[in-house]
N, C-alpha and C. Protein backbone atom coordinates (compact mmCIF):
# COMPACT_ATOMS: atom_id res chain seq x y z
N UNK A 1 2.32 32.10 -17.10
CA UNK A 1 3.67 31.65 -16.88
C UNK A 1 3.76 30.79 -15.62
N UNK A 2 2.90 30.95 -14.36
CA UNK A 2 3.15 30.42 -13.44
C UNK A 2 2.27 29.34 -13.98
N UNK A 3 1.48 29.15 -14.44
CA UNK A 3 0.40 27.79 -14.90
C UNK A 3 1.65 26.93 -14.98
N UNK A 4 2.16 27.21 -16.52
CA UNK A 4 3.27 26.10 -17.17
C UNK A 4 4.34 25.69 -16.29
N UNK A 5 4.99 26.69 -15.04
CA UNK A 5 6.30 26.37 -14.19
C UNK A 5 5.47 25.62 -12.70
N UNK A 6 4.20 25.44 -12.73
CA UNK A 6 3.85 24.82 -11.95
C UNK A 6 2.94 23.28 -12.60
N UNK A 7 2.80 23.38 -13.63
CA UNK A 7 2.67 21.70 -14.20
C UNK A 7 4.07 21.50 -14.73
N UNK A 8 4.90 22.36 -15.25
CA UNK A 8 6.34 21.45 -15.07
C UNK A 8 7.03 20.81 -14.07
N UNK A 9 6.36 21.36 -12.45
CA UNK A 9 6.93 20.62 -11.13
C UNK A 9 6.09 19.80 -10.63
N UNK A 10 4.79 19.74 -11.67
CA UNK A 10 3.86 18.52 -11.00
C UNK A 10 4.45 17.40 -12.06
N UNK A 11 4.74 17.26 -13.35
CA UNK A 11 5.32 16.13 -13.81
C UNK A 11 6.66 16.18 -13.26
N UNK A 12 7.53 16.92 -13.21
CA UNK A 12 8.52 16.32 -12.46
C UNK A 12 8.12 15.06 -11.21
N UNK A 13 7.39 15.82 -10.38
CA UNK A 13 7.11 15.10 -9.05
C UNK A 13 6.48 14.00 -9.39
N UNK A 14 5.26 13.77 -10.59
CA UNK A 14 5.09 12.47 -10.99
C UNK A 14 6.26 11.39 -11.56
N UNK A 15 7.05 11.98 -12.57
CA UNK A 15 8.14 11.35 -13.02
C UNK A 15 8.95 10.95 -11.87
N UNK A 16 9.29 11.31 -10.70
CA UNK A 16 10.06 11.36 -9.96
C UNK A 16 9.64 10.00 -9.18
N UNK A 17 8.17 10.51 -8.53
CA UNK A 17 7.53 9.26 -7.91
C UNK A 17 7.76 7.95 -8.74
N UNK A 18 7.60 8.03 -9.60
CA UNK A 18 7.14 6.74 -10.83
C UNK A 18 8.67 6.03 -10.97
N UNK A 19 9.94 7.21 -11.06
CA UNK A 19 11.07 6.29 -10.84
C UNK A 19 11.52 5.44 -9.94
N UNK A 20 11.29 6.59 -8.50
CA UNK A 20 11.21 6.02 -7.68
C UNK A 20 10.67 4.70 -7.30
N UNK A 21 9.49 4.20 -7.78
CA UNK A 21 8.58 3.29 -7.24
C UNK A 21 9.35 2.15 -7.83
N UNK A 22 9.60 2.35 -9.23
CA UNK A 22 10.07 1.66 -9.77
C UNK A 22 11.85 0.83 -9.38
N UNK A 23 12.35 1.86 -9.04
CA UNK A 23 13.27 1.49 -8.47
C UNK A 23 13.73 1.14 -7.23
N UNK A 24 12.88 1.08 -6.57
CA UNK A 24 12.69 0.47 -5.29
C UNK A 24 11.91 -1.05 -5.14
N UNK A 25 11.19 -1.08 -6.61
CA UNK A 25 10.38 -2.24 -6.75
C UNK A 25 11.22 -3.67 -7.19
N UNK A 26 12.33 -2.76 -8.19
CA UNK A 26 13.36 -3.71 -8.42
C UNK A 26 14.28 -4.34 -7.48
N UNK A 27 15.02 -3.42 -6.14
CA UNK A 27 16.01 -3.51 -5.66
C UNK A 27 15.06 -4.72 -4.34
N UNK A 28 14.21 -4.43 -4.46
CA UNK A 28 13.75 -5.31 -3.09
C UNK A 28 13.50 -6.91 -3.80
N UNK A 29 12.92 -7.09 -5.43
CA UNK A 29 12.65 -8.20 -5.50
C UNK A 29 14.04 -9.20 -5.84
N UNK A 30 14.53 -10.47 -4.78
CA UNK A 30 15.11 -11.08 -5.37
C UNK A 30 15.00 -12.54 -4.95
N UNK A 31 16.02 -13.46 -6.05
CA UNK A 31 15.35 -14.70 -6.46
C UNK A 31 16.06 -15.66 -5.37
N UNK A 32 14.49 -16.50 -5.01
CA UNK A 32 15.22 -17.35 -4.07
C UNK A 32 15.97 -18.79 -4.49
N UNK A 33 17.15 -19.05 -3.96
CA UNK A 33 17.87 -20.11 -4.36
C UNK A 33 17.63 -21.32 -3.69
N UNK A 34 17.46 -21.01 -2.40
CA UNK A 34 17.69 -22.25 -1.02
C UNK A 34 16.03 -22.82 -0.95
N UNK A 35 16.09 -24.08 -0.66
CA UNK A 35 14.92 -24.40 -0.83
C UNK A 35 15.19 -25.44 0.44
N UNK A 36 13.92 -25.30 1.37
CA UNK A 36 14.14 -26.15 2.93
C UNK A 36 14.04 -27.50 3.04
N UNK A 37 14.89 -28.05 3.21
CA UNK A 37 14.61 -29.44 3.53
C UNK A 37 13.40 -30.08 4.00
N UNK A 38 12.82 -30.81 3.38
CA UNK A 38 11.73 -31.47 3.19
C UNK A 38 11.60 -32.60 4.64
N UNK A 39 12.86 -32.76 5.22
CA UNK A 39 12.35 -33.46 6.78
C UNK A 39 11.79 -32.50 7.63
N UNK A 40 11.72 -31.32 7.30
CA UNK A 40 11.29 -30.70 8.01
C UNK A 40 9.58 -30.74 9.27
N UNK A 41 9.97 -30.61 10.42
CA UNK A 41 8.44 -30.91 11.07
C UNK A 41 8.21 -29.39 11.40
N UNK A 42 6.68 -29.16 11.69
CA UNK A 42 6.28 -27.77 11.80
C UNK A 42 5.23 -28.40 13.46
N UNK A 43 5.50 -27.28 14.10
CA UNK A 43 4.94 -27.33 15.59
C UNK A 43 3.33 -27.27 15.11
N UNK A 44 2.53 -28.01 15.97
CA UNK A 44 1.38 -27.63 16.04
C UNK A 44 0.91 -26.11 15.91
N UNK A 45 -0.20 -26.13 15.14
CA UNK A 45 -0.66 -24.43 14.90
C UNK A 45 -2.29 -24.59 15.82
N UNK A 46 -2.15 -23.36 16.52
CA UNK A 46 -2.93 -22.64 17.31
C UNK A 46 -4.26 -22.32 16.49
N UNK A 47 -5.54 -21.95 17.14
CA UNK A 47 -6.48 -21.39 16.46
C UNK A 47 -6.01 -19.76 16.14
N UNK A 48 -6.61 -19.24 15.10
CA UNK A 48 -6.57 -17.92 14.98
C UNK A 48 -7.22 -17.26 14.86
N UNK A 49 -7.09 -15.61 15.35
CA UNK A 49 -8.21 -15.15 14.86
C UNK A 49 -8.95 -14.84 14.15
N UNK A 50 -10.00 -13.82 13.63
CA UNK A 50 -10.37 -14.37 12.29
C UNK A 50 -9.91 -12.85 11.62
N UNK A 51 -9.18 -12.05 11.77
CA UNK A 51 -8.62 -11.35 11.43
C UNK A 51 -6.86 -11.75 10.95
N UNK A 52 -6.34 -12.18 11.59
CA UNK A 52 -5.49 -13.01 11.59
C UNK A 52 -5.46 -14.34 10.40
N UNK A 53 -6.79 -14.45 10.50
CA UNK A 53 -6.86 -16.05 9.15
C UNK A 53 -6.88 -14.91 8.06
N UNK A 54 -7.76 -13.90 7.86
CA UNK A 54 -7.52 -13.07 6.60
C UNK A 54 -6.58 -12.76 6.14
N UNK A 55 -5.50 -12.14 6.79
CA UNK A 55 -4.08 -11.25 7.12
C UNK A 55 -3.70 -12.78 6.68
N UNK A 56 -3.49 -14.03 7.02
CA UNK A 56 -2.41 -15.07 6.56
C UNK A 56 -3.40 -15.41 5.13
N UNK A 57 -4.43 -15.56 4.79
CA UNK A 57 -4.42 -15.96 3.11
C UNK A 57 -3.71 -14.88 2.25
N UNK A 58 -3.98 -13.71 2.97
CA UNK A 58 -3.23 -12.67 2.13
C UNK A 58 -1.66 -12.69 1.93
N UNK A 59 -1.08 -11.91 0.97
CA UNK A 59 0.38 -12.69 0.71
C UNK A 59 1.15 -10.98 0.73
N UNK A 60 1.41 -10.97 1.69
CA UNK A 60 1.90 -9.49 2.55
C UNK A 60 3.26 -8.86 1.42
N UNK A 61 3.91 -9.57 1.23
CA UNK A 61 5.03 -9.73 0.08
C UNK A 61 4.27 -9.13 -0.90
N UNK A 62 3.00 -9.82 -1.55
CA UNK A 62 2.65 -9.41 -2.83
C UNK A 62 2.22 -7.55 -2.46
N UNK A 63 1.26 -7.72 -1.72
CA UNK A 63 0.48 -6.43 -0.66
C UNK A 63 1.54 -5.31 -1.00
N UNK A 64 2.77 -5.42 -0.28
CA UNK A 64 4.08 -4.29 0.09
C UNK A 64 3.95 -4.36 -1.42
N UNK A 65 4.58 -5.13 -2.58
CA UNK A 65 4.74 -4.78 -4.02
C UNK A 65 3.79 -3.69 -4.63
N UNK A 66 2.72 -4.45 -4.68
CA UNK A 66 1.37 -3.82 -5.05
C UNK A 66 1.55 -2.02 -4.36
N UNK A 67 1.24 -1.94 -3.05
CA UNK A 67 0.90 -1.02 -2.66
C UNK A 67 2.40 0.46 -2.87
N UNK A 68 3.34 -0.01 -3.01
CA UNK A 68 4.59 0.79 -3.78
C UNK A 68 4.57 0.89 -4.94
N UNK A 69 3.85 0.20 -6.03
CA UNK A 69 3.72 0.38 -7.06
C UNK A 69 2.80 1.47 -6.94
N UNK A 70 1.56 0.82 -6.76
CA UNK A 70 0.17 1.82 -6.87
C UNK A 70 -0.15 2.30 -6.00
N UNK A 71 0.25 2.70 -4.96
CA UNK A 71 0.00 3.63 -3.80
C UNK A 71 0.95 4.64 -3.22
N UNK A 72 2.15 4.12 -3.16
CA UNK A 72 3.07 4.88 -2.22
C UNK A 72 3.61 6.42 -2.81
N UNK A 73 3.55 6.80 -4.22
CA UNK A 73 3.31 7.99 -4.68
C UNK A 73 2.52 8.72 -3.93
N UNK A 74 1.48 8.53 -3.73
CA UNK A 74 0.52 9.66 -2.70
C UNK A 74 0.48 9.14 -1.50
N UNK A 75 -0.01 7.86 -0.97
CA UNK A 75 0.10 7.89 0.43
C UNK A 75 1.18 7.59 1.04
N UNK A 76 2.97 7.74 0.52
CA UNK A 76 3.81 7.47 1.32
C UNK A 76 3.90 6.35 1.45
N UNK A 77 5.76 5.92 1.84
CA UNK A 77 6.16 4.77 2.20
C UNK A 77 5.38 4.32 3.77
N UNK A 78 4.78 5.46 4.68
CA UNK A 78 4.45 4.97 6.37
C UNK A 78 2.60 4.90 5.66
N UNK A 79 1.96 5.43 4.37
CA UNK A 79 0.89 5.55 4.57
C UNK A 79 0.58 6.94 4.93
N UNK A 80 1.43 8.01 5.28
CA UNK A 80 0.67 9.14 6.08
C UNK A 80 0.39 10.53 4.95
N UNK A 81 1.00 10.00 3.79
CA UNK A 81 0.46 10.74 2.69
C UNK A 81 1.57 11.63 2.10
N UNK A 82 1.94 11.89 1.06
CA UNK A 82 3.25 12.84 0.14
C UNK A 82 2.25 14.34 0.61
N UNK A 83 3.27 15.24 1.34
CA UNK A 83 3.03 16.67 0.96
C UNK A 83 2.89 17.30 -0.05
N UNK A 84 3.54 16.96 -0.84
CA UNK A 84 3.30 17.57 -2.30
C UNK A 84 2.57 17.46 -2.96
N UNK A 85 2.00 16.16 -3.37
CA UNK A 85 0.65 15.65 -3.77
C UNK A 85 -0.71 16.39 -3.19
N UNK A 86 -0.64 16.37 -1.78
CA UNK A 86 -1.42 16.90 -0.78
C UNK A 86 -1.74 18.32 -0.98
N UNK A 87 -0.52 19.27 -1.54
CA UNK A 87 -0.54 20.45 -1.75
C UNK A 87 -1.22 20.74 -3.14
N UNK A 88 -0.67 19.93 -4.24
CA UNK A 88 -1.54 20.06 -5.02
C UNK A 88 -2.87 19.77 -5.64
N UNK A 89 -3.03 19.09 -5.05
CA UNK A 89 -5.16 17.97 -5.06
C UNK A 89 -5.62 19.23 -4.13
N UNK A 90 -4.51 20.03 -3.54
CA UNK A 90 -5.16 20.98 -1.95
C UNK A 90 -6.56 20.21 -1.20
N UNK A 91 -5.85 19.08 -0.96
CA UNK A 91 -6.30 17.95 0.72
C UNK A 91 -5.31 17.96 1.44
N UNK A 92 -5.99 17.45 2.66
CA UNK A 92 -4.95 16.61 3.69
C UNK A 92 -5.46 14.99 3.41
N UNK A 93 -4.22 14.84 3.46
CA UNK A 93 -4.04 12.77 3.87
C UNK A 93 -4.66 12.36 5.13
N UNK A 94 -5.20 11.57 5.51
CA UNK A 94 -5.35 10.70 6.06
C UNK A 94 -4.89 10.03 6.84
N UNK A 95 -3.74 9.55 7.59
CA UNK A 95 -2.64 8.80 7.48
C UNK A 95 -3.42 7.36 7.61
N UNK A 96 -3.03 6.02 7.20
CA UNK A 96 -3.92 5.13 7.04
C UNK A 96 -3.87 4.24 8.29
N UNK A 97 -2.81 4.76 9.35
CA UNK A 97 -2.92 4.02 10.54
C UNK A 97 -4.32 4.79 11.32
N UNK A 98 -5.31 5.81 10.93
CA UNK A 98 -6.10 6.21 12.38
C UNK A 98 -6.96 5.03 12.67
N UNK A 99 -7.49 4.94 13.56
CA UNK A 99 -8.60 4.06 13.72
C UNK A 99 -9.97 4.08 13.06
N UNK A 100 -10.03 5.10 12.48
CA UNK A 100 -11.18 4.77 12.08
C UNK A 100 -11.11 4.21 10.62
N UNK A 101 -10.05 4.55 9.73
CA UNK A 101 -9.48 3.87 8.95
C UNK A 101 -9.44 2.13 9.46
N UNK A 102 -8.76 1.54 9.59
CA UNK A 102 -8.06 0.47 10.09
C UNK A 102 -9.70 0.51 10.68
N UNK A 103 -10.67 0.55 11.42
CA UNK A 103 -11.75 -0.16 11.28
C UNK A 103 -12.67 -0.82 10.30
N UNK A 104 -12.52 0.09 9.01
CA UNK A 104 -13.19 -0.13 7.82
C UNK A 104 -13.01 -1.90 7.97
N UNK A 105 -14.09 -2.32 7.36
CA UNK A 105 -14.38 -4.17 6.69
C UNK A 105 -13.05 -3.78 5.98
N UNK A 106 -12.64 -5.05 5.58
CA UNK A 106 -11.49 -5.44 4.31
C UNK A 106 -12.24 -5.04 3.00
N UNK A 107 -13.92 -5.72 2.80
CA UNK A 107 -14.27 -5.13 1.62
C UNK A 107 -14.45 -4.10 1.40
N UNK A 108 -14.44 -2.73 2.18
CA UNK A 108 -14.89 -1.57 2.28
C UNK A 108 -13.50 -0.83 1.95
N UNK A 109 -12.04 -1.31 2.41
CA UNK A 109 -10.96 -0.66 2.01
C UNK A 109 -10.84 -1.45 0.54
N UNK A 110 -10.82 -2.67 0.36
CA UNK A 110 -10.55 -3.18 -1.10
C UNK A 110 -11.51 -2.39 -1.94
N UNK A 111 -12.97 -2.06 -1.86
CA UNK A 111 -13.78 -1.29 -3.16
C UNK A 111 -13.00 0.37 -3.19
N UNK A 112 -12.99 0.98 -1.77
CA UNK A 112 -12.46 2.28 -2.64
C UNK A 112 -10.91 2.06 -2.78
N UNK A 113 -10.24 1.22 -2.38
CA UNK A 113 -8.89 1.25 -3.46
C UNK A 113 -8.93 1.29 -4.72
N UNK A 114 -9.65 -0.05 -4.93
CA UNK A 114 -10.19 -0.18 -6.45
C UNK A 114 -10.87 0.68 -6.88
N UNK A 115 -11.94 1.58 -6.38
CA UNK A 115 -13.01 2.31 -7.10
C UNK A 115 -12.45 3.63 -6.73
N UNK A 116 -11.61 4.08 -5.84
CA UNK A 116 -11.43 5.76 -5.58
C UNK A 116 -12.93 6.13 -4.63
N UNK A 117 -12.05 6.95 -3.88
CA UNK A 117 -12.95 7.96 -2.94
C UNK A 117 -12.53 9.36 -2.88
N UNK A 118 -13.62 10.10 -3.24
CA UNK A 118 -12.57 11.68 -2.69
C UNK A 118 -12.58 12.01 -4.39
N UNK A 119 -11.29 12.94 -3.83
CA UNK A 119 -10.31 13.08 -4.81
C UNK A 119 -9.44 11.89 -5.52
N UNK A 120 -9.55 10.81 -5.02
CA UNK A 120 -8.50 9.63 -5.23
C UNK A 120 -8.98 8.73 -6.32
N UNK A 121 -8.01 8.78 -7.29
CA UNK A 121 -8.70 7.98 -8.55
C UNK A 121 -8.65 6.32 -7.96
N UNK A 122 -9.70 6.19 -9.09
CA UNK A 122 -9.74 4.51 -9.59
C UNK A 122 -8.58 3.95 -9.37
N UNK A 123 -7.93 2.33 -8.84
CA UNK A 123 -6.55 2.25 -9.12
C UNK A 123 -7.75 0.51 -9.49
N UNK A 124 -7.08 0.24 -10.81
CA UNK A 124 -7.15 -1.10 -11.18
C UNK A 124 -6.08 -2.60 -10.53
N UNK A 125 -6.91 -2.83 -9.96
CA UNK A 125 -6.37 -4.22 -9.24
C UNK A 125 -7.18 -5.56 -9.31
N UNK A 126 -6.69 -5.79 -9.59
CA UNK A 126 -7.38 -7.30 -9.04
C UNK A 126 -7.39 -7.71 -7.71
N UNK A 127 -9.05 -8.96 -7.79
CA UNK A 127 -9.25 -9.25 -6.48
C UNK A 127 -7.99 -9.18 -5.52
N UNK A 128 -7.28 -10.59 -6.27
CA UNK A 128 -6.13 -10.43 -4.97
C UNK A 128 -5.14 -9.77 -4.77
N UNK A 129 -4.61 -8.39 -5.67
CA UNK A 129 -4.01 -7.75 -5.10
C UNK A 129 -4.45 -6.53 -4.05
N UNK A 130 -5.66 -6.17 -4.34
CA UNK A 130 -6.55 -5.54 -3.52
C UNK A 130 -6.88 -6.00 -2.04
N UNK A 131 -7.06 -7.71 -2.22
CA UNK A 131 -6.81 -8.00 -0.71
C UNK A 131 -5.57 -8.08 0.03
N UNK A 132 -4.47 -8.22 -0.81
CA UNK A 132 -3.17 -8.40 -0.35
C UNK A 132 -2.38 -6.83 0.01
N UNK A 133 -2.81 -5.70 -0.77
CA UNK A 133 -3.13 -4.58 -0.45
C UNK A 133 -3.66 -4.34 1.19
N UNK A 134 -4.73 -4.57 1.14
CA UNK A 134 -5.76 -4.30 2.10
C UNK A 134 -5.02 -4.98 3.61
N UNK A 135 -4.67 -6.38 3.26
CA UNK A 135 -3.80 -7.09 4.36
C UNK A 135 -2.44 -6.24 4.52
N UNK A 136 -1.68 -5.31 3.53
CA UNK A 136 -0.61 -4.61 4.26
C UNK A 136 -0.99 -3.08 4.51
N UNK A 137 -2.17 -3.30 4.42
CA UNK A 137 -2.40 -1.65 5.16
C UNK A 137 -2.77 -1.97 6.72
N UNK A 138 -3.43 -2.93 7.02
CA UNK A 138 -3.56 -3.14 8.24
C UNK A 138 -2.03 -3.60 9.04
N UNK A 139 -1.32 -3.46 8.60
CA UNK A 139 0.47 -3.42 8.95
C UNK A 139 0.27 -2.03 9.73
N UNK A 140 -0.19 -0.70 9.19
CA UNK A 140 0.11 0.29 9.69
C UNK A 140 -0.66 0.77 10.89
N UNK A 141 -0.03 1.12 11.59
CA UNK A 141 -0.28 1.18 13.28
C UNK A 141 0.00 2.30 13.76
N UNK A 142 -1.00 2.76 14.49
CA UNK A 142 -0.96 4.28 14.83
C UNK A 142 -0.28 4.52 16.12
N UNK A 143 0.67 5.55 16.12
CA UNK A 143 1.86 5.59 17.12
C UNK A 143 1.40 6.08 18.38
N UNK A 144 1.50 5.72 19.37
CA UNK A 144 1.06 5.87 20.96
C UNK A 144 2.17 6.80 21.49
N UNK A 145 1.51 8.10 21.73
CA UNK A 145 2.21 9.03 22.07
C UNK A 145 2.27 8.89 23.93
């Protein structure tokens, strides 16, 4: 009896996530009308770094989509991981701001997104959402107490 009243609150919590994602995926995307005037001049651009040149091919917009779709169910809107999820896989998260995280190569976070580590399944992406992924995880920044 407790089996069945405890996979009835793990699909809830999936169903729940999945609306969620979904409905948050909708309310943020909307269509742009204004389009910038074409006299426009742009200031000279600076060298960058080369972390920085990665982070700008990547398309941070797409990244945030992607990673609320296919991520934010378990690792949270900050990255620091759903308790509940956590309780039931019985792990702890990660949170994806530590440093040693956020050191990983870009290709080293793009293969186990794509391929799973752990407990953490496979998530199918393509190249570039995986890098655009990868470019908004390095968004998350570990808080200085």
């Amino acid at each position: 009896m407790v089996r069945r009243s405890s996979n009835a609150v793990l699909g809830f919590i999936i169903l729940y996530g999945a609306i969620a994602a979904v409905a948050s995926q909708q309310t943020e995307t909307k269509p742009q009308t204004e389009t910038k005037p074409q006299t426009e001049t742009k200031p000279p651009q600076q060298e960058q770094p080369a972390a920085a040149k990665v982070q700008a091919a990547a398309d941070l917009t797409n990244g945030k989509a992607v990673y609320t779709k296919s991520c934010q169910k378990c690792h949270a809107v900050d990255g620091k991981g759903n308790p509940a999820i956590a309780r039931m896989l019985k792990i702890t998260f990660r949170p994806l701001s530590l440093p040693e995280i956020q050191a990983k190569s870009d290709a080293e976070l793009m293969q186990q997104s794509v391929q799973g580590i752990g407990k953490m399944k496979a998530v199918p992406l393509s190249d570039k959402d995986a890098q655009d992924v990868v470019a908004f995880i390095r968004g998350f920044k570990e808080e200085k107490k």
